[in-house]
PDB file of N, CA and C in Angstrom:
ATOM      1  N   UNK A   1      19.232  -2.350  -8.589  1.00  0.00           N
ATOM      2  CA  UNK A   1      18.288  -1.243  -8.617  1.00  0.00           C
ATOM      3  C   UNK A   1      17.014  -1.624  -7.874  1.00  0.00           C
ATOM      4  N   UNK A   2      16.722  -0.510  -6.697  1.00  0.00           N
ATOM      5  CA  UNK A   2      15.289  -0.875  -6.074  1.00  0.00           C
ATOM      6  C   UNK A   2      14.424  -0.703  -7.109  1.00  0.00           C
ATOM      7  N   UNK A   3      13.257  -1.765  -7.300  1.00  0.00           N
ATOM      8  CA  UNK A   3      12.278  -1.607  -7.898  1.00  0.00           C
ATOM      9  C   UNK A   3      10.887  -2.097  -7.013  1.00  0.00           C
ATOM     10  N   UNK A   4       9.644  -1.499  -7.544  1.00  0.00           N
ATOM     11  CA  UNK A   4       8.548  -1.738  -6.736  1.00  0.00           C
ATOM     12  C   UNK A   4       7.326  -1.270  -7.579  1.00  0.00           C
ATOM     13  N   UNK A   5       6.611  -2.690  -7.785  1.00  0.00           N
ATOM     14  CA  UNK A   5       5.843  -2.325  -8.673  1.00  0.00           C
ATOM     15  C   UNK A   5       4.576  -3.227  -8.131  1.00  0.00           C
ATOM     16  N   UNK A   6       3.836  -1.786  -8.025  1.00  0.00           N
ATOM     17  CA  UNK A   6       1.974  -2.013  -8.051  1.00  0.00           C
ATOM     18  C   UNK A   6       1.401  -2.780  -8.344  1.00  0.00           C
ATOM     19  N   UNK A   7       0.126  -2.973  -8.481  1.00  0.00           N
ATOM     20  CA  UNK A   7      -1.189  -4.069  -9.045  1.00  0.00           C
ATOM     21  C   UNK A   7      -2.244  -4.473  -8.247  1.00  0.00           C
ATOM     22  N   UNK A   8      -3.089  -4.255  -9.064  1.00  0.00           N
ATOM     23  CA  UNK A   8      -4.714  -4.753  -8.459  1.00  0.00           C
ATOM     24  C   UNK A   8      -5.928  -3.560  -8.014  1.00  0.00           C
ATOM     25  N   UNK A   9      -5.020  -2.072  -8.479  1.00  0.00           N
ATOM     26  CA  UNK A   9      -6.141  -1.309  -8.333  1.00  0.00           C
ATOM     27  C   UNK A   9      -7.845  -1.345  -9.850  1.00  0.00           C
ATOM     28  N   UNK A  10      -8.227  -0.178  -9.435  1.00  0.00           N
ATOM     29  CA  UNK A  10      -9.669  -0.756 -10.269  1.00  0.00           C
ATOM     30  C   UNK A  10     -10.793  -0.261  -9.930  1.00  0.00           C
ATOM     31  N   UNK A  11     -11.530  -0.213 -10.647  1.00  0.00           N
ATOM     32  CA  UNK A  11     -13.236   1.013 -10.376  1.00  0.00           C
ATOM     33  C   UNK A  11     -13.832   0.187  -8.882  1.00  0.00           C
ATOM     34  N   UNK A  12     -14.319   0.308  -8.333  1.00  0.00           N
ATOM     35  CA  UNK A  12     -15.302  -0.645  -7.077  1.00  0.00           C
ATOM     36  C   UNK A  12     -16.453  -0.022  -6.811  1.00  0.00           C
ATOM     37  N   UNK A  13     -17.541  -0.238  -6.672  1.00  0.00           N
ATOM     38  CA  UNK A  13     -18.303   0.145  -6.041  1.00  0.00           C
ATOM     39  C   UNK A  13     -18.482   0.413  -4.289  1.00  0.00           C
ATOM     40  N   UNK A  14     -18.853   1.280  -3.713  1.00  0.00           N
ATOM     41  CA  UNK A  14     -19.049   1.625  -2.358  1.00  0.00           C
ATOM     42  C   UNK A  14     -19.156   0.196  -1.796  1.00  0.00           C
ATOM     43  N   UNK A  15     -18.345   0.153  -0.499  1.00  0.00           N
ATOM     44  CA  UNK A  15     -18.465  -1.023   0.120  1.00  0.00           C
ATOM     45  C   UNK A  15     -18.217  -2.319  -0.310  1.00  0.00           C
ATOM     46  N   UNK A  16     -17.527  -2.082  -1.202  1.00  0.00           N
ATOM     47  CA  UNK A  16     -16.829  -3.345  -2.162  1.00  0.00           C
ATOM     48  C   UNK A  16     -15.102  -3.754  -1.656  1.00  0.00           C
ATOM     49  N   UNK A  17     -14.650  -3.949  -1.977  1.00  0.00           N
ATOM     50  CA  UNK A  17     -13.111  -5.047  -1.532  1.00  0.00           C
ATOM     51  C   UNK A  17     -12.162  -4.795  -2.905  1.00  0.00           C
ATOM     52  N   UNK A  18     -10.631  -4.622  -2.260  1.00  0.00           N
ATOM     53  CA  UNK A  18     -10.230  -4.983  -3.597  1.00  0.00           C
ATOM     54  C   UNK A  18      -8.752  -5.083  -3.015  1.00  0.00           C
ATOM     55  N   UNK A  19      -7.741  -5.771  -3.548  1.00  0.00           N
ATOM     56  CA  UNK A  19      -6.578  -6.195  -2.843  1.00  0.00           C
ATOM     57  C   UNK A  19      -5.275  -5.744  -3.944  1.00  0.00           C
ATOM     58  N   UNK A  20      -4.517  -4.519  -3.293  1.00  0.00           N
ATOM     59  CA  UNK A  20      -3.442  -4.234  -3.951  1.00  0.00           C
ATOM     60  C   UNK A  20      -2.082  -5.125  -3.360  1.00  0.00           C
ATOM     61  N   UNK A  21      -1.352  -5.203  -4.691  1.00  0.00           N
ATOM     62  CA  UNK A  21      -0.118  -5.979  -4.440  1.00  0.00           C
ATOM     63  C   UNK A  21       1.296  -5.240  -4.392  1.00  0.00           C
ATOM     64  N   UNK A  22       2.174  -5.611  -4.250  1.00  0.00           N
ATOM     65  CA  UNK A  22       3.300  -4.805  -4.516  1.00  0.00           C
ATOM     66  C   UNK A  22       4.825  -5.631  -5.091  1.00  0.00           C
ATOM     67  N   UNK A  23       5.445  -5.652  -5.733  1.00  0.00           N
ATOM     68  CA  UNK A  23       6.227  -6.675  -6.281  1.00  0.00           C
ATOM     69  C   UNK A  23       7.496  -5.664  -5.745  1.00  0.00           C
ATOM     70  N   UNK A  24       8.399  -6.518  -5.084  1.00  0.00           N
ATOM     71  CA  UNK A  24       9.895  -6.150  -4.931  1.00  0.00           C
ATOM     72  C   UNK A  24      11.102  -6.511  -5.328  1.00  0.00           C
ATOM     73  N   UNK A  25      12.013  -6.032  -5.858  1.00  0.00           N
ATOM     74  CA  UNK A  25      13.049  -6.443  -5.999  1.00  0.00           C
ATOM     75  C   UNK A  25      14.401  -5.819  -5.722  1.00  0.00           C
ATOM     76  N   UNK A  26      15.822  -5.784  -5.819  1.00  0.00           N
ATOM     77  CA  UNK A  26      16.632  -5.354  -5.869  1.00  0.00           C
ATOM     78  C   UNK A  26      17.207  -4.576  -4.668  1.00  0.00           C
ATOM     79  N   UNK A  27      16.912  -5.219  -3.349  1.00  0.00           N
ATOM     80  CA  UNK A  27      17.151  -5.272  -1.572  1.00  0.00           C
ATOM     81  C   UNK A  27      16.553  -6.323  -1.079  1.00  0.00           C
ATOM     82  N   UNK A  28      17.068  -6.190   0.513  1.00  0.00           N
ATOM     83  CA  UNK A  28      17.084  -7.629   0.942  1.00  0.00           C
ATOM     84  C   UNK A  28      15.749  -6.752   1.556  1.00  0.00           C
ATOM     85  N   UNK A  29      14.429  -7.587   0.891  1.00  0.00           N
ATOM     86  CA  UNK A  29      13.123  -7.009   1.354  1.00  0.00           C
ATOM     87  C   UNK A  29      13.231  -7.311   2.756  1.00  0.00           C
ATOM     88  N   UNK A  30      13.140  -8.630   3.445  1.00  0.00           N
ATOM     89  CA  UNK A  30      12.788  -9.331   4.775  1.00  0.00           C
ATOM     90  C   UNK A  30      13.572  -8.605   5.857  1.00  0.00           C
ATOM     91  N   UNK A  31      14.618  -7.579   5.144  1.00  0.00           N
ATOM     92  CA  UNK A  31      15.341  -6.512   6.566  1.00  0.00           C
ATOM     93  C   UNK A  31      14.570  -5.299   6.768  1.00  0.00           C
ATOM     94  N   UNK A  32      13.510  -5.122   5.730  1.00  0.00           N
ATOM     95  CA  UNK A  32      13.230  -3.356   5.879  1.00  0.00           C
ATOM     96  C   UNK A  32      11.648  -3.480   5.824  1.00  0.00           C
ATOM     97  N   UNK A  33      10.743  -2.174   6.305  1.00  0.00           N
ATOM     98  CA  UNK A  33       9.542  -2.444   6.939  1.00  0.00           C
ATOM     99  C   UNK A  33       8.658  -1.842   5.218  1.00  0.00           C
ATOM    100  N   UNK A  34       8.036  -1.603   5.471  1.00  0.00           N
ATOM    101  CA  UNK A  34       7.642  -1.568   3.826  1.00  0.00           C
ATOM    102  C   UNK A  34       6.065  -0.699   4.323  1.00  0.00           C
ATOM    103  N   UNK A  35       5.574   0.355   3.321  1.00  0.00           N
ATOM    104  CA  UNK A  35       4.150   1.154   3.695  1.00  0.00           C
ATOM    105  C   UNK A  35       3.532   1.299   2.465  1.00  0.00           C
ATOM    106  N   UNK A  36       2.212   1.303   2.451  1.00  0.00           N
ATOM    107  CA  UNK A  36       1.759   2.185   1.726  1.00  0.00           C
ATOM    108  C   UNK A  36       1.089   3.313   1.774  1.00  0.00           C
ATOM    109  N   UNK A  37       1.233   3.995   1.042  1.00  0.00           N
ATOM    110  CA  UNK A  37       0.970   5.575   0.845  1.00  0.00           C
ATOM    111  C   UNK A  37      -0.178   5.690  -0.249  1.00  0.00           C
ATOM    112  N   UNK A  38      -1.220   6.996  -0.120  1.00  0.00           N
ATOM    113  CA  UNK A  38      -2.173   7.064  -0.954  1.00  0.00           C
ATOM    114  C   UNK A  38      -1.920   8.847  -1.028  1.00  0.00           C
ATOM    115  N   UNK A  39      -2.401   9.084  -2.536  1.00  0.00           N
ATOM    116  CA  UNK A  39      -2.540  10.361  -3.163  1.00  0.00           C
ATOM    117  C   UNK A  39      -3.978  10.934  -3.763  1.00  0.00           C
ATOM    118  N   UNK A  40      -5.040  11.890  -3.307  1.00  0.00           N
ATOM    119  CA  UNK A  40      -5.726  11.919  -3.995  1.00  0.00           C
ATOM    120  C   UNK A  40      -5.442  13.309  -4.798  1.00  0.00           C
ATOM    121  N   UNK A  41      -6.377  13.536  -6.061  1.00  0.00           N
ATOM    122  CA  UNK A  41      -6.189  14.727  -6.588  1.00  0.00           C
ATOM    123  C   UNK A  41      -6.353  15.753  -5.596  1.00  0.00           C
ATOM    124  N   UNK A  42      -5.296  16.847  -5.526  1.00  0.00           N
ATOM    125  CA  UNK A  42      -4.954  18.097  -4.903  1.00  0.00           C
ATOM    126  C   UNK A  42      -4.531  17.808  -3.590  1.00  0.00           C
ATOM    127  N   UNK A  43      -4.990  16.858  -3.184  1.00  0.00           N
ATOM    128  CA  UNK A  43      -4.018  16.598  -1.891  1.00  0.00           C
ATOM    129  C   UNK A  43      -3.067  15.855  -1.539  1.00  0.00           C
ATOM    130  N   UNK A  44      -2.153  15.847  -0.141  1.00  0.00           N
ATOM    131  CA  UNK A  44      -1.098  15.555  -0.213  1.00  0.00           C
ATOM    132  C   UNK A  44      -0.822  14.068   0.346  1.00  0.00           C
ATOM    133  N   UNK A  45      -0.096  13.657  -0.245  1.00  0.00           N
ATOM    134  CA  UNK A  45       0.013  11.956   0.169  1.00  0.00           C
ATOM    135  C   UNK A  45       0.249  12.084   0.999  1.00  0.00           C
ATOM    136  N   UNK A  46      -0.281  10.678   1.757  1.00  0.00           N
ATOM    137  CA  UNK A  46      -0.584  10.715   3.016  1.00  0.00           C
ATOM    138  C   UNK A  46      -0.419   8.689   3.059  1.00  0.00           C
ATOM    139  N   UNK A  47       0.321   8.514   4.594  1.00  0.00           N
ATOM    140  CA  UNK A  47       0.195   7.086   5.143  1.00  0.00           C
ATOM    141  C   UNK A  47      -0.861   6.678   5.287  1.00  0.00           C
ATOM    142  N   UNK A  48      -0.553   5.512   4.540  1.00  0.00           N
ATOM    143  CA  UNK A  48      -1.650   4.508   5.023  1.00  0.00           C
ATOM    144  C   UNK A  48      -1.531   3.263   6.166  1.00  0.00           C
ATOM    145  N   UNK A  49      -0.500   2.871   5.878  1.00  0.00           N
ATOM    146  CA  UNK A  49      -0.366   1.647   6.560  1.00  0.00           C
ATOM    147  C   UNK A  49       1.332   1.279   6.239  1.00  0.00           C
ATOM    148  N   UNK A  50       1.752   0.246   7.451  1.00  0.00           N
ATOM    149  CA  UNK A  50       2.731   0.379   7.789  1.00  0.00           C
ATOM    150  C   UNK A  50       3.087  -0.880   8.681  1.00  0.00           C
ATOM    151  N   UNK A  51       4.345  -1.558   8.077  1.00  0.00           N
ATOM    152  CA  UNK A  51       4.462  -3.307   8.304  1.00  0.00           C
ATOM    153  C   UNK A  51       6.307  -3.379   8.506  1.00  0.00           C
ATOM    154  N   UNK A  52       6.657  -3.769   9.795  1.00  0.00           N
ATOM    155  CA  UNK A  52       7.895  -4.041  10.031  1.00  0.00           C
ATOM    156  C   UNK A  52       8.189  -5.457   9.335  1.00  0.00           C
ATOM    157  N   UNK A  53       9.577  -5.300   9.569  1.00  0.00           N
ATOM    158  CA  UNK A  53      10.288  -6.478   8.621  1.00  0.00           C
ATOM    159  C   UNK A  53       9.898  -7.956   8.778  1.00  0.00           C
ATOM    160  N   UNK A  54       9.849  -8.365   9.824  1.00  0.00           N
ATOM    161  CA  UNK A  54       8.733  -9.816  10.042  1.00  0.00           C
ATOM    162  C   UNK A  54       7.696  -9.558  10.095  1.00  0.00           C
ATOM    163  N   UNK A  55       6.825  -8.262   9.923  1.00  0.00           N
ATOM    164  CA  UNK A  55       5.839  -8.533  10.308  1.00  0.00           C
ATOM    165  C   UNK A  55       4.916  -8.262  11.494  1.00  0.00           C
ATOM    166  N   UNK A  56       5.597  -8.265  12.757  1.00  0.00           N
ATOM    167  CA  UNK A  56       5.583  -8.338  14.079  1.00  0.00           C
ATOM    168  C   UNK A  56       4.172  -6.836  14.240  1.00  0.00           C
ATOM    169  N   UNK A  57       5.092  -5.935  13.911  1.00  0.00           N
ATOM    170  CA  UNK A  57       4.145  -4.729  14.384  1.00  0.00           C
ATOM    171  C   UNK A  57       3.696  -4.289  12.744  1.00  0.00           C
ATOM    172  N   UNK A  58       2.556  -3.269  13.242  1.00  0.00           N
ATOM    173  CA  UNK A  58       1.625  -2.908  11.961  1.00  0.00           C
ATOM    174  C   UNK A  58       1.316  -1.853  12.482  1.00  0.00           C
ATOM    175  N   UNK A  59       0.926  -0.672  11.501  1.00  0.00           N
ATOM    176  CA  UNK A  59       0.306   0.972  12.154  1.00  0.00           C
ATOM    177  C   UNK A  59      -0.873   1.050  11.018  1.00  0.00           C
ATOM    178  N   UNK A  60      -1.986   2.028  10.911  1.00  0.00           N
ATOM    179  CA  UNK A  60      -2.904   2.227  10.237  1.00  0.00           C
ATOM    180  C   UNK A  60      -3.108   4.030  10.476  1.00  0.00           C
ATOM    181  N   UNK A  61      -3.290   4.463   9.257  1.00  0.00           N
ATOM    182  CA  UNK A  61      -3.983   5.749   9.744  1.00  0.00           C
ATOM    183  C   UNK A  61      -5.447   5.386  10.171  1.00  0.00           C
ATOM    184  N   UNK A  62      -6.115   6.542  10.924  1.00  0.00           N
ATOM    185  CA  UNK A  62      -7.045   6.581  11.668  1.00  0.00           C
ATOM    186  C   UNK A  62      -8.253   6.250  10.517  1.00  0.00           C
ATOM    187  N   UNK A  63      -8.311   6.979   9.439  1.00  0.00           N
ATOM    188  CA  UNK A  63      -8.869   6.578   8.338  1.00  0.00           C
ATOM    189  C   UNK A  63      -9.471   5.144   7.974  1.00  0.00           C
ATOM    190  N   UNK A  64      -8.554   4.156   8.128  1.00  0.00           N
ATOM    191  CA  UNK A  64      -8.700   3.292   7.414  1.00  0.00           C
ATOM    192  C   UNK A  64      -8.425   2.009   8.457  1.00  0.00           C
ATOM    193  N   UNK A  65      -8.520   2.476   9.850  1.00  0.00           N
ATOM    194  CA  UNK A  65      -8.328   1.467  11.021  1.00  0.00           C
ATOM    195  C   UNK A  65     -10.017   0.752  11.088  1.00  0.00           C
ATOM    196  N   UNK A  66      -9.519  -0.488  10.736  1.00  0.00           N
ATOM    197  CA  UNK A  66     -10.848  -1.865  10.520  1.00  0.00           C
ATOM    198  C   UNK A  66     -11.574  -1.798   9.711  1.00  0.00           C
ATOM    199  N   UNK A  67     -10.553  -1.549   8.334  1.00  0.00           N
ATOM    200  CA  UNK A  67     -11.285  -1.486   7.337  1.00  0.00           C
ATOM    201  C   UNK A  67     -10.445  -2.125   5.997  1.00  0.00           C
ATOM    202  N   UNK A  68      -8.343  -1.602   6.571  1.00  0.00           N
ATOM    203  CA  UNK A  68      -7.611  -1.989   5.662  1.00  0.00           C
ATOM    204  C   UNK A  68      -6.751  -3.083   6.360  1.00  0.00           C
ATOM    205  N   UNK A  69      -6.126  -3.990   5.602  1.00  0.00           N
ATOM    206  CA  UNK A  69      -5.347  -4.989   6.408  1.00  0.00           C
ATOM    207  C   UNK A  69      -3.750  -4.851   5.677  1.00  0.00           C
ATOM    208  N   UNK A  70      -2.485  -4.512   6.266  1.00  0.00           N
ATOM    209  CA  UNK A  70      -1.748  -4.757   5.318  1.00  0.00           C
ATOM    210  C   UNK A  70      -0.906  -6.056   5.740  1.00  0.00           C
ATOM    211  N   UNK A  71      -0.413  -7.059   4.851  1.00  0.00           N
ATOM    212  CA  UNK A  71       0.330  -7.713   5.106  1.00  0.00           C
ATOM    213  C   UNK A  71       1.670  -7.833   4.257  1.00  0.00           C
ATOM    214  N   UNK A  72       2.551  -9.133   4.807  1.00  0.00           N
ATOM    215  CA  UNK A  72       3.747  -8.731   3.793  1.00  0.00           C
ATOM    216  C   UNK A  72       4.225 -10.621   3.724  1.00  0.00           C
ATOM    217  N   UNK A  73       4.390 -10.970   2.247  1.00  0.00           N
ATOM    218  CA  UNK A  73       5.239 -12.731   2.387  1.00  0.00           C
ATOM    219  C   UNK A  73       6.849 -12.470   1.764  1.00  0.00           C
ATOM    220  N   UNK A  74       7.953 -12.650   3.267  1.00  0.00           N
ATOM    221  CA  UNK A  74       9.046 -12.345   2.290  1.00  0.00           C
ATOM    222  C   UNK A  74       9.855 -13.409   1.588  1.00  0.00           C
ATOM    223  N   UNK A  75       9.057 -14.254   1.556  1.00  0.00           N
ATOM    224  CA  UNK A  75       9.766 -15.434   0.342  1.00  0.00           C
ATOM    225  C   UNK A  75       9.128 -14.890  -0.672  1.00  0.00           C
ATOM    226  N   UNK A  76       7.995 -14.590  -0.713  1.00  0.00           N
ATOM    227  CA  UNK A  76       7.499 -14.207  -2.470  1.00  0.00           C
ATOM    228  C   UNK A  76       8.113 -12.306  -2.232  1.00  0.00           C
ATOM    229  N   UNK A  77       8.645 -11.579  -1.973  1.00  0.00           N
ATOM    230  CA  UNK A  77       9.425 -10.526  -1.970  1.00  0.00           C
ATOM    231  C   UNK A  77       7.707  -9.401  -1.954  1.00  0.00           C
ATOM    232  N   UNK A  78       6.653  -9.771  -1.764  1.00  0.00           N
ATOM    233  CA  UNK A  78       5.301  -9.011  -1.680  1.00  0.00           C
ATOM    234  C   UNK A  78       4.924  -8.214  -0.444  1.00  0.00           C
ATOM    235  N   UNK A  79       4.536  -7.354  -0.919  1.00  0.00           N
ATOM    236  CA  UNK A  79       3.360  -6.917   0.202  1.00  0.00           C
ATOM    237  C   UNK A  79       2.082  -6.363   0.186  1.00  0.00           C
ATOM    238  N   UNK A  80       1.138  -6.243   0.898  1.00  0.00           N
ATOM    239  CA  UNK A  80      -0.253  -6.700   0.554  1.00  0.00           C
ATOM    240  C   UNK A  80      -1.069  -5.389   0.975  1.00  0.00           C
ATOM    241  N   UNK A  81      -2.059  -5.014   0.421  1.00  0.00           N
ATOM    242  CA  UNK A  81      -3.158  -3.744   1.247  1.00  0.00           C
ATOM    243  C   UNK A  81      -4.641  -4.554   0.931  1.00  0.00           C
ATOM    244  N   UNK A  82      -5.183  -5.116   2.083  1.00  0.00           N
ATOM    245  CA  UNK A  82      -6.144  -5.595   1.964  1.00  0.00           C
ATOM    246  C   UNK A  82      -7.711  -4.927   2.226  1.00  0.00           C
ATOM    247  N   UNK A  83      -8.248  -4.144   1.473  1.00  0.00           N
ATOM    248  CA  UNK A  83      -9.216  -2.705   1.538  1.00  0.00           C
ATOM    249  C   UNK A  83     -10.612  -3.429   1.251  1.00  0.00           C
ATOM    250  N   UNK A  84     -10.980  -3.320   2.472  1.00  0.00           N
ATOM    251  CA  UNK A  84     -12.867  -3.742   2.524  1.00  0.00           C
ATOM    252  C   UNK A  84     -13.657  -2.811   2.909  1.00  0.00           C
ATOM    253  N   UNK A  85     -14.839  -2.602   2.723  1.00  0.00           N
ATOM    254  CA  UNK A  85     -15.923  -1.607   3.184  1.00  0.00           C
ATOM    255  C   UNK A  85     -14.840  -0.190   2.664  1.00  0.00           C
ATOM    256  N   UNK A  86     -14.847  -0.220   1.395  1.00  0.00           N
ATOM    257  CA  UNK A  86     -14.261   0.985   0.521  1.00  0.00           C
ATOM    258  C   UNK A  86     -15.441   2.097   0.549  1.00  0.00           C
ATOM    259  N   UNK A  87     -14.702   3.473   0.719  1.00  0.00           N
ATOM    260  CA  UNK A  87     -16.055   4.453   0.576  1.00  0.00           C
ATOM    261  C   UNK A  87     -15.464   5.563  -0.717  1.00  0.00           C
ATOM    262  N   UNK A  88     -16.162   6.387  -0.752  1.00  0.00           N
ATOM    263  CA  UNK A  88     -15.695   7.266  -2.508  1.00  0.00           C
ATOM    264  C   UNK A  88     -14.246   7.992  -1.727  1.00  0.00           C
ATOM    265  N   UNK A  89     -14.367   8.170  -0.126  1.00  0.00           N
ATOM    266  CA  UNK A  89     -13.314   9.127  -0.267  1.00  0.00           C
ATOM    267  C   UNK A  89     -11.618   8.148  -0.075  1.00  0.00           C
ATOM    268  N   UNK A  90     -12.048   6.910  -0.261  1.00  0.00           N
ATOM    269  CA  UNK A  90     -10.541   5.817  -0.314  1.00  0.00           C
ATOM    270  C   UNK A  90      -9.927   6.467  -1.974  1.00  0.00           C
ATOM    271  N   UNK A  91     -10.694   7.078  -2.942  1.00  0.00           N
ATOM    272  CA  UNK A  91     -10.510   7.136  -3.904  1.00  0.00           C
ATOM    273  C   UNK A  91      -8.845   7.647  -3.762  1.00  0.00           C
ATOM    274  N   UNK A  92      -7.926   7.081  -4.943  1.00  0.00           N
ATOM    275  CA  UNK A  92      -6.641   7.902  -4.854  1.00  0.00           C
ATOM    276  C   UNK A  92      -5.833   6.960  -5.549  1.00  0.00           C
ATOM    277  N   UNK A  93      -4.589   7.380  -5.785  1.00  0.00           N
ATOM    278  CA  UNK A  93      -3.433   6.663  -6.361  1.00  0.00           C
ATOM    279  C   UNK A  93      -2.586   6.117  -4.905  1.00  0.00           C
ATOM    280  N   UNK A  94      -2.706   4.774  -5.365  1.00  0.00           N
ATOM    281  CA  UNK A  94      -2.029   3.941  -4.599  1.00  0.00           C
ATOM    282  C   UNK A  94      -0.493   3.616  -4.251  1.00  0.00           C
ATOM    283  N   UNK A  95       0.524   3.970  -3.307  1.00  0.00           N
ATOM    284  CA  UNK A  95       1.535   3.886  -3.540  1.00  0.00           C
ATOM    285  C   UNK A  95       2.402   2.648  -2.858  1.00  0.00           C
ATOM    286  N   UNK A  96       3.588   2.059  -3.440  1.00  0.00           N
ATOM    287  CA  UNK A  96       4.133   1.592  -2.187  1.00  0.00           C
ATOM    288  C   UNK A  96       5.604   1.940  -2.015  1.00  0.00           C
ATOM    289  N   UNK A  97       6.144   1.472  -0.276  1.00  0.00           N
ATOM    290  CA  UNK A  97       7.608   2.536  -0.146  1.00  0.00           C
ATOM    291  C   UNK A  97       8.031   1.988   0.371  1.00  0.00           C
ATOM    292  N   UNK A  98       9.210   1.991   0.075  1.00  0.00           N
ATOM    293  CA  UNK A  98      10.399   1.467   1.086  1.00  0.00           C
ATOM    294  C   UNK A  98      11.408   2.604   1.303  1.00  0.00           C
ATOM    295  N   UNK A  99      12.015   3.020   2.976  1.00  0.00           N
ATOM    296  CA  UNK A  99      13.220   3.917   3.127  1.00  0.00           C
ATOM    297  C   UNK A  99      14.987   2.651   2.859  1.00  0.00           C
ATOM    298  N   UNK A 100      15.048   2.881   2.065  1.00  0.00           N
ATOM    299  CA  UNK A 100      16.317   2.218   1.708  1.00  0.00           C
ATOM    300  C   UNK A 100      17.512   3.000   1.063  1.00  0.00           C
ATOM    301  N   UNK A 101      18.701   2.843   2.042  1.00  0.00           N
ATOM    302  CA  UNK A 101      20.230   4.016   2.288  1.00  0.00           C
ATOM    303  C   UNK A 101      19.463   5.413   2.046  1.00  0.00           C
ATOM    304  N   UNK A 102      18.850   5.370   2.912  1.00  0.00           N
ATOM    305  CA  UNK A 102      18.661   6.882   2.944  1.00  0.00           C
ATOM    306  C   UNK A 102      17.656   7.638   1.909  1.00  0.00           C
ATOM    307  N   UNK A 103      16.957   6.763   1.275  1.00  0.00           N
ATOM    308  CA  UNK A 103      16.230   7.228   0.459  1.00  0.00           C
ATOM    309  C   UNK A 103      14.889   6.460   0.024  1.00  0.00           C
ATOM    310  N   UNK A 104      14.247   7.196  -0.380  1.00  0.00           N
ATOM    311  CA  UNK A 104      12.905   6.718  -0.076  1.00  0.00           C
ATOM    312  C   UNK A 104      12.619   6.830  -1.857  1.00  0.00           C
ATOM    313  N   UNK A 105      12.130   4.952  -2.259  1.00  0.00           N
ATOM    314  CA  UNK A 105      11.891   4.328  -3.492  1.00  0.00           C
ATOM    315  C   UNK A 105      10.083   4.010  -3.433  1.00  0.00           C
ATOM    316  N   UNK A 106       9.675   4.991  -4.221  1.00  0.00           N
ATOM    317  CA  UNK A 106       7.923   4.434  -4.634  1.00  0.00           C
ATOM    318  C   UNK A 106       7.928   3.894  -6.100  1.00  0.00           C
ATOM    319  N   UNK A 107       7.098   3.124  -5.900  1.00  0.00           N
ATOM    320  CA  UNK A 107       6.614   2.176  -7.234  1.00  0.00           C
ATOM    321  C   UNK A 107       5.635   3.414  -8.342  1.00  0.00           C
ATOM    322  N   UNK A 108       4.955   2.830  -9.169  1.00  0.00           N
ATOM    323  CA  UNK A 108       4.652   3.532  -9.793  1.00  0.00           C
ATOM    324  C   UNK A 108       3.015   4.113 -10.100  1.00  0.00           C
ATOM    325  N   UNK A 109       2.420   3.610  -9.382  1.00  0.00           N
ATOM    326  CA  UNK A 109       1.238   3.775  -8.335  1.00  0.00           C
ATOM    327  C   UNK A 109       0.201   2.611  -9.186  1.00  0.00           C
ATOM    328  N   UNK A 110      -0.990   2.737  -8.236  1.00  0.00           N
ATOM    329  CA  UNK A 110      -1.808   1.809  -8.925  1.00  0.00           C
ATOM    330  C   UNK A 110      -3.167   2.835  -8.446  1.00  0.00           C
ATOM    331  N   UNK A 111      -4.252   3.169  -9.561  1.00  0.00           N
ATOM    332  CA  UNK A 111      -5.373   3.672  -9.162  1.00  0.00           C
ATOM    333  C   UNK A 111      -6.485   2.744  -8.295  1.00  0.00           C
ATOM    334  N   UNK A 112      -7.249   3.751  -7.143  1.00  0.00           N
ATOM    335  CA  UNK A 112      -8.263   2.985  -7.125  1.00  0.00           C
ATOM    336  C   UNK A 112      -9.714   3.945  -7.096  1.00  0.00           C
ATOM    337  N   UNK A 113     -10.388   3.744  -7.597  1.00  0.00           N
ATOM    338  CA  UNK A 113     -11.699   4.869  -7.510  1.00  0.00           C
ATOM    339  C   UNK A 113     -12.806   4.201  -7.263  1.00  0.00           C
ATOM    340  N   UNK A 114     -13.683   4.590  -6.105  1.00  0.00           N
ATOM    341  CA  UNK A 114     -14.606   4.177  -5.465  1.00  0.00           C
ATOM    342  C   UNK A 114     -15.945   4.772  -6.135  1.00  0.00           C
ATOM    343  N   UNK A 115     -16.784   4.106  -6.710  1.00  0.00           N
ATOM    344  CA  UNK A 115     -17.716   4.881  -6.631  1.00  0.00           C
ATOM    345  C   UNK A 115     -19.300   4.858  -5.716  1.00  0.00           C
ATOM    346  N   UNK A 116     -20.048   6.015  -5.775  1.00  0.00           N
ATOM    347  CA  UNK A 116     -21.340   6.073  -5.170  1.00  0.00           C
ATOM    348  C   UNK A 116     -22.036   5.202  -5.401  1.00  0.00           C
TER     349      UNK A 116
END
């Protein structure tokens, strides 16, 4: 069973740092590219960031280009959203995804809320 589970969201203040994790199991992580996705209230989830299977290539929404870092270690089966210079509107539920046989597995989110 794919599983994928969150950690490390948390209140921050504006312009503060905070590093979400993602725990994998149950696929061969190191074959498939892995993203995370963010949700805020009333609107629609939306990409964030985006990491092929070694690693090699990386995408960012426009949003969050030199600001978020994602990485991925596939001996520890992880992958990483590294969020600095946070502003109120990063606020949202944190997701992470993998497309695996055809179907697309999210974890179970992790909050993060920025404040003023």
């Amino acid at each position: 069973q794919v599983q994928l589970v969150e950690s490390g969201g948390g209140l921050v203040q504006s312009g503060g740092s905070l590093r979400l994790s993602c725990t994998a199991s149950g696929f061969t992580f190191s074959s498939y590219a892995m993203t995370w996705h963010r949700q805020a209230p009333g609107k629609e989830r939306e990409l964030v960031a985006s990491i092929t299977p070694g690693g090699g290539s990386i995408n960012y929404a426009d949003s969050v280009k030199g600001r978020f870092t994602i990485s991925r270690d596939n001996a520890k089966k992880m992958v990483y959203l590294q969020m600095n210079s946070l502003k109120p509107e990063d606020t949202a539920v944190y997701y992470c995804n993998v497309f695996w046989r055809r179907s697309n597995y999210w974890g179970q989110g992790t909050q993060v809320t920025v404040s003023s």
